[in-house]
Protein backbone atom coordinates (compact mmCIF):
# COMPACT_ATOMS: atom_id res chain seq x y z
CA UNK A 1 93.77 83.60 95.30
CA UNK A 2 92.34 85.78 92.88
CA UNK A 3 93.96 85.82 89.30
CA UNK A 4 93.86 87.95 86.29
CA UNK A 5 91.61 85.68 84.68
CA UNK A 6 88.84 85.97 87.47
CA UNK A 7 89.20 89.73 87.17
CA UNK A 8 88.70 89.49 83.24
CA UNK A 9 85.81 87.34 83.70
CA UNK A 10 84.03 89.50 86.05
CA UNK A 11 84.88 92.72 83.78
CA UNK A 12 83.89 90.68 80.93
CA UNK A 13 86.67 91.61 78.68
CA UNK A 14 89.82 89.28 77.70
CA UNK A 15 92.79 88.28 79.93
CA UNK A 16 95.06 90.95 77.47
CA UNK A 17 92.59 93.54 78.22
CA UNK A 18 93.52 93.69 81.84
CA UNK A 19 96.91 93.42 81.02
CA UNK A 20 96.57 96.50 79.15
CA UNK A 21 94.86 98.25 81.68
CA UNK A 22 97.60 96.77 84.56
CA UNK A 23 100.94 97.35 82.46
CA UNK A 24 99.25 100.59 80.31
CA UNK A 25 100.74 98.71 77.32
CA UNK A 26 98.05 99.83 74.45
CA UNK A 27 95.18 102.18 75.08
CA UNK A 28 92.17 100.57 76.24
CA UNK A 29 88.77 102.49 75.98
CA UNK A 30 87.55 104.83 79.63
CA UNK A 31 84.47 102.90 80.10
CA UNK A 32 86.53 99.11 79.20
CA UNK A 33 89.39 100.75 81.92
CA UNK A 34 86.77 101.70 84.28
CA UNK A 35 85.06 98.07 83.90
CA UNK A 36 88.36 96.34 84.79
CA UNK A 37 89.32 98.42 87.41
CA UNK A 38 86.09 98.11 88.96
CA UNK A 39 86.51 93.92 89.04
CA UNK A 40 89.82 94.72 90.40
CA UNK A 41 88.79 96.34 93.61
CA UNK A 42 86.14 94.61 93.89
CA UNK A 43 87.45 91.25 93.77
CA UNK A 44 90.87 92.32 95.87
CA UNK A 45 92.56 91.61 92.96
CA UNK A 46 97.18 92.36 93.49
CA UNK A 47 98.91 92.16 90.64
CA UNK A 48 101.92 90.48 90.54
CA UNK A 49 104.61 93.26 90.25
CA UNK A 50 107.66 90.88 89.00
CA UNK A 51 105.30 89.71 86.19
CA UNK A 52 104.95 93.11 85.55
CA UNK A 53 108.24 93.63 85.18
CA UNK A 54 108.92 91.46 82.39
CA UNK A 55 105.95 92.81 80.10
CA UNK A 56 106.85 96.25 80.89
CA UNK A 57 110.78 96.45 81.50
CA UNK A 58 109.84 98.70 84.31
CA UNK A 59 109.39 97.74 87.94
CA UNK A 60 107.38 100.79 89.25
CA UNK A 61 110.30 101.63 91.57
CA UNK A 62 113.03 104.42 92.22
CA UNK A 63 115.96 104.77 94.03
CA UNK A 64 116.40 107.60 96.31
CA UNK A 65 120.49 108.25 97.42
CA UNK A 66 120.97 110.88 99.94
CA UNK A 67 123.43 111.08 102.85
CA UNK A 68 122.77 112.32 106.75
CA UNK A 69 119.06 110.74 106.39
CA UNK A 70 119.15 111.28 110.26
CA UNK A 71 119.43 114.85 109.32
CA UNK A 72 115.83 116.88 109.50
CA UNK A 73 116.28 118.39 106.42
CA UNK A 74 117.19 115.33 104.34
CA UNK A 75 114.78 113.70 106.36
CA UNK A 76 111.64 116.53 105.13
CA UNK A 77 113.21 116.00 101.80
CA UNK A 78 112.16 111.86 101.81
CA UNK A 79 108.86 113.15 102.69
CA UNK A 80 108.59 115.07 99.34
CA UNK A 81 109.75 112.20 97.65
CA UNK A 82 108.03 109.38 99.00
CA UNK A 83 104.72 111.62 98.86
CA UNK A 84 105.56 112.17 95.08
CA UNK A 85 106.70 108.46 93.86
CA UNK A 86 103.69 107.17 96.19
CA UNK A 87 100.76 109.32 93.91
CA UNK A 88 101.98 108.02 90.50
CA UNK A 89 102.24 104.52 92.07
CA UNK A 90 106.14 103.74 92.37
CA UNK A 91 107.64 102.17 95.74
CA UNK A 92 110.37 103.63 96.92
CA UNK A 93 114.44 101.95 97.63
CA UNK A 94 116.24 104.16 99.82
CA UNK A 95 120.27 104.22 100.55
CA UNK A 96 122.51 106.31 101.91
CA UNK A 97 125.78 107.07 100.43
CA UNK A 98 127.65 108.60 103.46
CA UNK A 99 128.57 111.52 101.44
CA UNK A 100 131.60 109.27 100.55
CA UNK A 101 132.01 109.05 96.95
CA UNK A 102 133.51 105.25 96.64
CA UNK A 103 130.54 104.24 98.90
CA UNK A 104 128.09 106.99 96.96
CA UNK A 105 129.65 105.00 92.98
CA UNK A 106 128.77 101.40 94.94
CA UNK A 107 124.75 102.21 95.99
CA UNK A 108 124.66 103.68 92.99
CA UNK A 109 125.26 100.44 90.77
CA UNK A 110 123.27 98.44 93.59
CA UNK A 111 120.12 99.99 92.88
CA UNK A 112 120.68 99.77 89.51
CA UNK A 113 121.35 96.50 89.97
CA UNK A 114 117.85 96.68 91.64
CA UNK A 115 116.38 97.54 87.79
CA UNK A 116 114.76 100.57 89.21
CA UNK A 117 113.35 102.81 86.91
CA UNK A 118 114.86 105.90 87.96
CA UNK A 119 117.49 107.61 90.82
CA UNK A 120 116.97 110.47 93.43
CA UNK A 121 120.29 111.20 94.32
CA UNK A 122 122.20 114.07 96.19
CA UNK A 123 125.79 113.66 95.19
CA UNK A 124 128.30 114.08 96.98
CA UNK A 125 131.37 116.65 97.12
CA UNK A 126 133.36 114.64 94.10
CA UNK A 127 130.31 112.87 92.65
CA UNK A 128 132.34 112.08 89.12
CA UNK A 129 132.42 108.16 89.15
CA UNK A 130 129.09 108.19 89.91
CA UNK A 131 127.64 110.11 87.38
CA UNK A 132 129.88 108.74 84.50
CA UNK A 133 128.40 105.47 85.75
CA UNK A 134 124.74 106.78 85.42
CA UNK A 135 125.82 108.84 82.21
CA UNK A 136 127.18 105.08 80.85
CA UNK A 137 124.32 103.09 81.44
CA UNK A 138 122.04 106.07 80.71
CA UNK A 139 119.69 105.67 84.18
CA UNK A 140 117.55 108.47 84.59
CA UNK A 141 118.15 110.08 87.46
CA UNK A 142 117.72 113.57 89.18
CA UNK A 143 120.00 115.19 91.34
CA UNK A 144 118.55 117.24 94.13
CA UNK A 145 120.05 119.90 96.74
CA UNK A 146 123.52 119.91 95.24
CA UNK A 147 124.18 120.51 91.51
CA UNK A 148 126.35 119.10 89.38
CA UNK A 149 125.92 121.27 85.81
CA UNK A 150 123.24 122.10 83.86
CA UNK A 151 123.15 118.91 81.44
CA UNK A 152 121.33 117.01 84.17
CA UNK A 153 118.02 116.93 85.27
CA UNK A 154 118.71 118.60 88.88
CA UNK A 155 116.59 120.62 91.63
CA UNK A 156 117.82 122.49 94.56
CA UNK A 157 116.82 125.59 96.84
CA UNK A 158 118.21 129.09 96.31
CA UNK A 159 121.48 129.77 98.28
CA UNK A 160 123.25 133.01 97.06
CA UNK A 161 120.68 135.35 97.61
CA UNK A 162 119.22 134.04 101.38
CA UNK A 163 122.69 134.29 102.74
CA UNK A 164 123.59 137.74 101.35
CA UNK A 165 120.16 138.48 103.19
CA UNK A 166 121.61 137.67 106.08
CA UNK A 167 124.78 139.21 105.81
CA UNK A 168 122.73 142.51 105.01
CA UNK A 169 120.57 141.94 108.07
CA UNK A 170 123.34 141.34 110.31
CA UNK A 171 124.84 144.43 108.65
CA UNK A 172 121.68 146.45 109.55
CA UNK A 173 121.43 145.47 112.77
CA UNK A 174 125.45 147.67 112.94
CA UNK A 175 127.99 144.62 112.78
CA UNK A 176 130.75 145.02 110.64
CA UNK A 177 132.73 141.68 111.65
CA UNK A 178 130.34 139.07 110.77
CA UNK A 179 131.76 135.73 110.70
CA UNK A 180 130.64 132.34 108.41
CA UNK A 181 130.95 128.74 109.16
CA UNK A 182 130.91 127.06 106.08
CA UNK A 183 130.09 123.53 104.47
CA UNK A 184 132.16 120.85 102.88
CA UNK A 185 134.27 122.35 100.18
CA UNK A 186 133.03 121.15 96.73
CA UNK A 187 129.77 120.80 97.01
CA UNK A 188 127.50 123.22 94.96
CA UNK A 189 126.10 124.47 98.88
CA UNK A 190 129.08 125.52 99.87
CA UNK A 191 130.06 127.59 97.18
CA UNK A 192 127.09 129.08 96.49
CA UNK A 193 126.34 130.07 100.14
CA UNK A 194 130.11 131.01 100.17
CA UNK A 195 129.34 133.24 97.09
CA UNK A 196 126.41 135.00 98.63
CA UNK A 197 128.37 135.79 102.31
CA UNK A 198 131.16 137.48 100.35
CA UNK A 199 128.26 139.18 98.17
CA UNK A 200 126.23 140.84 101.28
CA UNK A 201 129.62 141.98 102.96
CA UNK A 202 130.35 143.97 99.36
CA UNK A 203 126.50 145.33 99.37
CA UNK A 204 126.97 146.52 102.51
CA UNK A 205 130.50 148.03 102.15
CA UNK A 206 132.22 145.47 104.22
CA UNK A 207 135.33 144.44 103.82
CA UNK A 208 135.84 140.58 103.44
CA UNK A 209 138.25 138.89 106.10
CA UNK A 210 139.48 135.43 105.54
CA UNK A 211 139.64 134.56 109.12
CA UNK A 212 136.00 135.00 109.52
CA UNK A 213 135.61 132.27 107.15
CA UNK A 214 135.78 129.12 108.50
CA UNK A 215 134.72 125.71 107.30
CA UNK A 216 132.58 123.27 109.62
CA UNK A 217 132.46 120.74 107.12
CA UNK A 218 128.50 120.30 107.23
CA UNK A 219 128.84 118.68 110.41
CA UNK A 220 128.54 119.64 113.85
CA UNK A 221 131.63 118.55 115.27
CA UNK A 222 133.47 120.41 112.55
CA UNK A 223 131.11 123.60 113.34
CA UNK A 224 132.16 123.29 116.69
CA UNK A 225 136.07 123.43 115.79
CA UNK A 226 135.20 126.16 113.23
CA UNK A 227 133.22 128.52 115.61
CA UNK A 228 135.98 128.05 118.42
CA UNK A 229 138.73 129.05 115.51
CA UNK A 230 136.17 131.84 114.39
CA UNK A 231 136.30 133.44 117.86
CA UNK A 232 139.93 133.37 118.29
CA UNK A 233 141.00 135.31 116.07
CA UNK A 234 142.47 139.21 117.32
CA UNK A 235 139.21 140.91 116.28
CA UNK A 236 136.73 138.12 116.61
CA UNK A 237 133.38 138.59 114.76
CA UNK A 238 130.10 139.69 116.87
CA UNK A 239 127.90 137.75 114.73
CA UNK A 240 128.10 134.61 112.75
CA UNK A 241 126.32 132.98 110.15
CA UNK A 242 125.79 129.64 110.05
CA UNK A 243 125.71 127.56 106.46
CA UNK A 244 123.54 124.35 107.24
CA UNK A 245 121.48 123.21 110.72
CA UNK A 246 123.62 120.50 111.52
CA UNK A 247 126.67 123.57 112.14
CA UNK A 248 124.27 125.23 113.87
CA UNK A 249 123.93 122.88 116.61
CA UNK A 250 127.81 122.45 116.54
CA UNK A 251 128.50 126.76 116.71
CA UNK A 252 126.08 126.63 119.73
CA UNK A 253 127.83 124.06 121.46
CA UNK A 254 130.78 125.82 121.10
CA UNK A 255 129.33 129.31 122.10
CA UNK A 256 127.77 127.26 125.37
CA UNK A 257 131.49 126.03 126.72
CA UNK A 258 133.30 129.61 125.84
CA UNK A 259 130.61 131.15 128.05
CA UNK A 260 128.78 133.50 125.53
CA UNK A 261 125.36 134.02 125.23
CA UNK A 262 123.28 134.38 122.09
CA UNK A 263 122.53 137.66 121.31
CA UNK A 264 123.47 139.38 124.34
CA UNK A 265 127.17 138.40 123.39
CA UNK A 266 127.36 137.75 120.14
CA UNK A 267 124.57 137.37 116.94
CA UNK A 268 123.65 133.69 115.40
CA UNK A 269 121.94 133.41 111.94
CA UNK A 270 121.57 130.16 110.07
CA UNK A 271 120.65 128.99 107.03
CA UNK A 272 118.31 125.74 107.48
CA UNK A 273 115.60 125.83 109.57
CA UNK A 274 114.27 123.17 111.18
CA UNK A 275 111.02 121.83 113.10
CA UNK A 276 112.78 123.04 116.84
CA UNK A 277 114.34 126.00 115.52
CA UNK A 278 112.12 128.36 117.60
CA UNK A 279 112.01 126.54 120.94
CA UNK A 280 115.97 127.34 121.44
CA UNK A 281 116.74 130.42 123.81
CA UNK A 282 117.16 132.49 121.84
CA UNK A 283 114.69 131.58 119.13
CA UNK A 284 116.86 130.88 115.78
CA UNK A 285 116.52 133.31 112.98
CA UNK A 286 116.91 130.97 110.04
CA UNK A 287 116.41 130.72 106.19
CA UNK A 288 113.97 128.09 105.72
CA UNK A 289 114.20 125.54 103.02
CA UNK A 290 111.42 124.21 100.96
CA UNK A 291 112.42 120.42 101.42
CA UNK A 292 109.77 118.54 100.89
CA UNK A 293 108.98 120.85 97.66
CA UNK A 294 112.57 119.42 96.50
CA UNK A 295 111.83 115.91 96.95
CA UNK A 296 108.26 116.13 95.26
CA UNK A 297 109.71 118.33 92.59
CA UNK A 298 112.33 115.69 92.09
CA UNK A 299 110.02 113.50 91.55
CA UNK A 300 108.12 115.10 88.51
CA UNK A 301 111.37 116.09 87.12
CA UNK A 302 112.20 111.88 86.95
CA UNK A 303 108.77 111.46 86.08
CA UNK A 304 108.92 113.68 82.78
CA UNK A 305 112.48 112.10 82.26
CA UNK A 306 110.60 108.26 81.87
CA UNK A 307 107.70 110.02 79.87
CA UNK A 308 110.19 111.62 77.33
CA UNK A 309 113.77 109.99 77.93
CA UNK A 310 115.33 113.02 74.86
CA UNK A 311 113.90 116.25 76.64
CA UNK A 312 116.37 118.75 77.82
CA UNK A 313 118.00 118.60 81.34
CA UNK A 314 116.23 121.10 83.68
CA UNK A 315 117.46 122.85 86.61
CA UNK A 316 114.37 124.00 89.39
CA UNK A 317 115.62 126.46 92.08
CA UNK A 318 113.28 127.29 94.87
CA UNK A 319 112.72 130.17 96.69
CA UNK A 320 114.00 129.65 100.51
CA UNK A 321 111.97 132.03 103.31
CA UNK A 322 113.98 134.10 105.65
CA UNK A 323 112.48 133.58 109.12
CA UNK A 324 113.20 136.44 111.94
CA UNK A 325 112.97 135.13 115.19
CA UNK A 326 115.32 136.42 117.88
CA UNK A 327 119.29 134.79 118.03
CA UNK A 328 120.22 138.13 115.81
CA UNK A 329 119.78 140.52 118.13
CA UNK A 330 116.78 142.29 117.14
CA UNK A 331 114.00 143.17 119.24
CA UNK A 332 110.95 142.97 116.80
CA UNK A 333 109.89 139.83 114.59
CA UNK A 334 108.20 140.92 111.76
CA UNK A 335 106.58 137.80 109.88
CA UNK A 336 108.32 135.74 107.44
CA UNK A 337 108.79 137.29 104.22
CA UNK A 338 106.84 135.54 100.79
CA UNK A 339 109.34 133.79 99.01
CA UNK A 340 109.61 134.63 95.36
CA UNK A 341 108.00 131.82 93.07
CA UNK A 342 110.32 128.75 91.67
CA UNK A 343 112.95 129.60 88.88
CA UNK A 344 113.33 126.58 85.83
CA UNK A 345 116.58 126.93 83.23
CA UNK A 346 116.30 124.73 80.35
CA UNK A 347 119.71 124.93 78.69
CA UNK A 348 119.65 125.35 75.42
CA UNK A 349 120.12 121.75 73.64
């Protein structure tokens, strides 16, 4: 087995040397770095990474906490980070907190436990014990799709304005009873896609109408329930607007067994698209999030975080794309509109 010493002896340069150059403890000079390098691939040289460790107090690893991994978009999002932590050379511990916040506090403190560097995580709806418990220890850690204020380091896709653009599309296309299924009260989503439904009904001169708002509770079962409630009502809505993709599967299921047919009977919008999204009949018509942007971008933000632990928190927004396609009604498809580039805040320290 080849050992640190071989690879010093080949570069010509002392045992510490490499260790410098391995564990980037002291600056070593390009042409030294490139020497010992060099040895090391050549050679086949693998450092040990629990030796490592213990010179460095870092183990080259992050923990990455997000719920529904099953579902595509969460599942894009992994992508992004995985991708990210894989080009600056971290491994990756995944877990997934069931969007239960006992069980989200208790993988929390096991990766910690795990002495990774840094956390990924997408809270949950009342994420409090576990970021006290990251606040306590002071773990780095990023918080992606949902936020949870601006003195954390935190990235996320737009979600006011892509819903009021559907809502005003919907409104263009002459419906006036336009219905929303939303997601699981208390998280950021929800509110802020909430926020933009009730903004597009007042930009278009609609009134708003609490029984068209119904919650699905992110999941498709409770999309199901929700849609069936939505369409019950005396003067049920002739389009609906979906708040994640996992409703959308449940508000077609439910459309299926009541008989109706999307568009001929009534309009279908969603926010979240997703890989299959256009081989439904009808196609989807879908705001599109830029998922595996979050996870890489989560992964700089951490990154920063390690290389300067007293910067100020930073909130990234991304632009989402609104993609027509045919479930609204509309006979043309014009292309997909350029989304507008990413918005930073840096609060004010």
């Amino acid at each position: 087995m080849t050992t640190m010493t071989d690879v010093a002896r080949r570069a010509g340069v002392s045992v510490a040397t490499v260790s410098h150059v391995l564990n980037e403890t002291r600056p070593v000079r390009p042409d030294t770095r490139a020497a010992v390098l060099g040895a090391i691939d050549e050679l086949g040289y693998t450092p040990n990474t629990l030796a490592r460790s213990l010179v460095t107090s870092r183990t080259r690893s992050i923990g990455l906490a997000v719920s529904a991994i099953s579902n595509p978009y969460f599942t894009e999002i992994l992508q992004g980070v995985e991708a990210g932590a894989l080009e600056a050379g971290y491994s990756l511990l995944l877990t997934d907190p069931h969007d239960d916040p006992q069980h989200e506090r208790k993988v929390v403190q096991l990766l910690h436990e795990r002495r990774v560097d840094g956390m990924i995580v997408a809270p949950s709806a009342e994420p409090s014990a576990m970021v006290e418990y990251l606040a306590r220890r002071e773990v780095p850690t990023v918080f992606l799709d949902r936020l949870v204020g601006d003195d954390h380091d935190q990235v996320c896709a737009e979600s006011t304005g892509p819903v009021r653009q559907l809502v005003g599309h919907l409104a263009g296309s002459g419906h006036t009873r336009i219905g929303l299924v939303a997601g699981l009260p208390g998280l950021s989503t929800t509110t802020e896609r909430v926020e933009g439904y009730r903004e597009g009904l007042r930009a278009c001169g609609l009134p708003f109408a609490p029984e068209l708002l119904a919650g699905g509770n992110s999941e498709a079962q409770g999309a199901q329930d929700a849609t069936r409630r939505l369409l019950a009502v005396p003067r049920p809505p002739t389009a609906v607007i979906t708040a994640n993709n996992a409703m959308t599967i449940g508000a077609l299921r439910a459309l299926r067994e009541l008989g109706l047919e999307v568009p001929r009977d009534i309009a279908l919008a969603c926010f979240d698209d997703f890989s299959w999204a256009d081989l439904f009949t009808p196609r989807l018509t879908a705001v599109a999030q830029p998922s595996k942007d979050i996870g890489a971008a989560a992964v700089r933000l951490l990154l920063d975080r390690l290389a300067d632990p007293d910067r100020p928190p930073r909130t990234v927004r991304l632009p989402c794309t609104f993609v027509h396609r045919t479930s609204c009604g509309c006979a043309a498809e014009p292309a997909p509109a350029t989304p507008p580039a990413a918005q930073e805040r840096n609060p004010t320290p």
